[in-house]
Protein backbone atom coordinates (compact mmCIF):
# COMPACT_ATOMS: atom_id res chain seq x y z
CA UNK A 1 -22.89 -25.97 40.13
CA UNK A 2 -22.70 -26.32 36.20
CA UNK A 3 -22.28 -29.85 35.70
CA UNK A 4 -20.69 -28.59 32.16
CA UNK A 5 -17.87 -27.08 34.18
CA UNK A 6 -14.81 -28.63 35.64
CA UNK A 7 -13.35 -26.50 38.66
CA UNK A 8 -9.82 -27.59 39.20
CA UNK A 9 -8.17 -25.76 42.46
CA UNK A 10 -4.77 -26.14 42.88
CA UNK A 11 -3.51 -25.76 46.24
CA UNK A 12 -0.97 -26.90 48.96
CA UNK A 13 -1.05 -29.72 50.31
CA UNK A 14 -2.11 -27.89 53.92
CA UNK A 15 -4.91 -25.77 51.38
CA UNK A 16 -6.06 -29.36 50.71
CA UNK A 17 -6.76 -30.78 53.63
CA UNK A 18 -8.66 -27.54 54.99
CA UNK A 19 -10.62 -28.33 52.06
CA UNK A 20 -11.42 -31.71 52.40
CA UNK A 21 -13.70 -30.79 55.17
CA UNK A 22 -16.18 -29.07 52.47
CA UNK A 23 -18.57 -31.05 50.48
CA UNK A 24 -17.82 -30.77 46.55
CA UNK A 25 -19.45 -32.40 43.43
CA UNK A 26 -16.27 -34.84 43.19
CA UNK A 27 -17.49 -35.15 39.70
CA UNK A 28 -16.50 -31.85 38.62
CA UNK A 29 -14.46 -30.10 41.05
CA UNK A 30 -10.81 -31.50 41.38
CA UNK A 31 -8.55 -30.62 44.59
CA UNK A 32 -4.86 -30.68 43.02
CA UNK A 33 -2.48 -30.39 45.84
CA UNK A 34 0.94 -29.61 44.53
CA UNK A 35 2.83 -30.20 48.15
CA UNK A 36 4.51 -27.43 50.35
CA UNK A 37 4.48 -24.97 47.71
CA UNK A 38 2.39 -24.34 44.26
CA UNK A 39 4.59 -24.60 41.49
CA UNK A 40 2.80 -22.05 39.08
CA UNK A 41 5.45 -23.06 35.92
CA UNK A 42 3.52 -26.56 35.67
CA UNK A 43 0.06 -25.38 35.55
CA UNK A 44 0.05 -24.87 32.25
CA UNK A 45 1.33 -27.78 31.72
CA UNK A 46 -0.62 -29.88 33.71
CA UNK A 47 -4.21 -28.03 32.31
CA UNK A 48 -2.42 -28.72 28.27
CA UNK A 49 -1.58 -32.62 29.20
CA UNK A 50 -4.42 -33.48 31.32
CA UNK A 51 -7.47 -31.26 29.86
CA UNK A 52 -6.41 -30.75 26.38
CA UNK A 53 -6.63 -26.91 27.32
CA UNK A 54 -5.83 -24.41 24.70
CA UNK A 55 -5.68 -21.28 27.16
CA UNK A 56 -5.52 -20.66 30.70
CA UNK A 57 -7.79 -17.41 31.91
CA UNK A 58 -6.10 -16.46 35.56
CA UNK A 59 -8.60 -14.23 37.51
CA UNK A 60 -6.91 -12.93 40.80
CA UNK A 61 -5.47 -9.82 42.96
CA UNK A 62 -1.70 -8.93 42.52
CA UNK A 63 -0.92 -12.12 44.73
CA UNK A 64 -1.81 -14.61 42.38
CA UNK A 65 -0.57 -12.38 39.49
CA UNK A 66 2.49 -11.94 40.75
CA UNK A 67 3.15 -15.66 41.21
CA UNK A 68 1.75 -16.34 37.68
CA UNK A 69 4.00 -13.39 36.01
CA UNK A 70 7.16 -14.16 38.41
CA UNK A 71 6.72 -18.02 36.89
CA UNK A 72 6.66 -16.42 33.30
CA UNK A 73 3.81 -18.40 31.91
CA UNK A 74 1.70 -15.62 31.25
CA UNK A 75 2.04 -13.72 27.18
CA UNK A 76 -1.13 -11.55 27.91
CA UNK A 77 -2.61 -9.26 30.84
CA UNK A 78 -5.94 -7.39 31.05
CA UNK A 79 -5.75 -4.99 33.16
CA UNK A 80 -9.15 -3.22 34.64
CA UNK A 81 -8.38 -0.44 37.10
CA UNK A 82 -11.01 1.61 38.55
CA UNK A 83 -11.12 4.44 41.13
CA UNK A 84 -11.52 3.34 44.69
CA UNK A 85 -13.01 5.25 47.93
CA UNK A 86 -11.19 4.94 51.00
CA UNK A 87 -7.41 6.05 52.21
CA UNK A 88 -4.17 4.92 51.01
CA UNK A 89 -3.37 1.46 51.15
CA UNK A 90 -3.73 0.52 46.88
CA UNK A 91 -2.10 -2.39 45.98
CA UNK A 92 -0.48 -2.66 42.10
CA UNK A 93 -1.13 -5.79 39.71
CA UNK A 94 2.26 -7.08 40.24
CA UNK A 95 4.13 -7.33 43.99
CA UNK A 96 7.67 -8.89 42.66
CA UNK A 97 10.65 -7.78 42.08
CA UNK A 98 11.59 -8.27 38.91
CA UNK A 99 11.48 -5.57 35.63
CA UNK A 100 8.87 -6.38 33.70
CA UNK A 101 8.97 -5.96 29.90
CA UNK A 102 5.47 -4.94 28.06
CA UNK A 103 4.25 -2.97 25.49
CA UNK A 104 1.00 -1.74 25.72
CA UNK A 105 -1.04 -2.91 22.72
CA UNK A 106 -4.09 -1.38 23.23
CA UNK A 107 -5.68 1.17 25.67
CA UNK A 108 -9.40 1.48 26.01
CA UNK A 109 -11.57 4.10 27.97
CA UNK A 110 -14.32 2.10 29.23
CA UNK A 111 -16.38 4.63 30.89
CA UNK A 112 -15.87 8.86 30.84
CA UNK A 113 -17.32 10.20 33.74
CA UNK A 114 -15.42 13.16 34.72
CA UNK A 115 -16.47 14.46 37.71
CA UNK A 116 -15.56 17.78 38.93
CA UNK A 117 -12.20 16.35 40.80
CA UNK A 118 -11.57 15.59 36.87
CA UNK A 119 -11.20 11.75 37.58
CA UNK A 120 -12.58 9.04 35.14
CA UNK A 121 -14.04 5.48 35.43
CA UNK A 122 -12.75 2.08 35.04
CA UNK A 123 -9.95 1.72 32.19
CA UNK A 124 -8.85 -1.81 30.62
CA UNK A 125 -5.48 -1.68 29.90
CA UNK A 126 -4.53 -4.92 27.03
CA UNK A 127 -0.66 -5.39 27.80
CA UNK A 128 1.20 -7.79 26.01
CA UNK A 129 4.68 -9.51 27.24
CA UNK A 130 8.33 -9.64 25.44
């Protein structure tokens, strides 16, 4: 609702239509419908050629990092992982299948709370790609 803000939401072409039936500030909120499937390599691309972006900031579960990553337009990953309550089912950053080749360049401990099960808080991990 910051009219200094463009929202661009690239989607498919079915993500569109289901869409279309809410009511958005045309002004500043673009629906980019990419067909059957996104194509994640050209969304760079299209935010450099179109927008005269500089850098694209991806904020999303392992789904949408995955799909980013598996494209290979990503050079830079923040990683924030915190303890969680409940049983089992944790899901990792990255769902693919492929090796991936990092380094870490920096590790910071955001929070130190041990408690007595000797856990600690939230971590941001700053990993870097090949």
């Amino acid at each position: 609702n910051l009219p200094e803000f463009k929202v661009l939401v690239f989607t498919t072409a079915r993500g569109q239509a289901a869409l279309s039936a809410h009511r958005f500030d045309k002004e500043n909120v673009r629906i980019v419908s990419m067909g059957e499937r996104i194509d994640f390599r050209t969304i760079p691309g299209i935010l450099q050629n179109e927008y005269a972006a500089e850098r694209m900031l991806v904020i999303g579960g392992a789904s949408v990092a995955t799909q980013f990553i598996d494209a290979r337009v990503i050079d830079e990953m923040f990683i924030t992982s915190a303890n969680t309550l409940g049983s089992g089912n944790a899901r990792t950053f990255y769902e693919g299948e492929q090796t991936l080749e990092m380094r870490t360049v920096s590790l910071k401990l955001l929070e130190h709370e041990a408690d007595k099960g000797g856990s600690i808080g939230p971590i941001l991990r700053r990993v870097r790609f090949l």
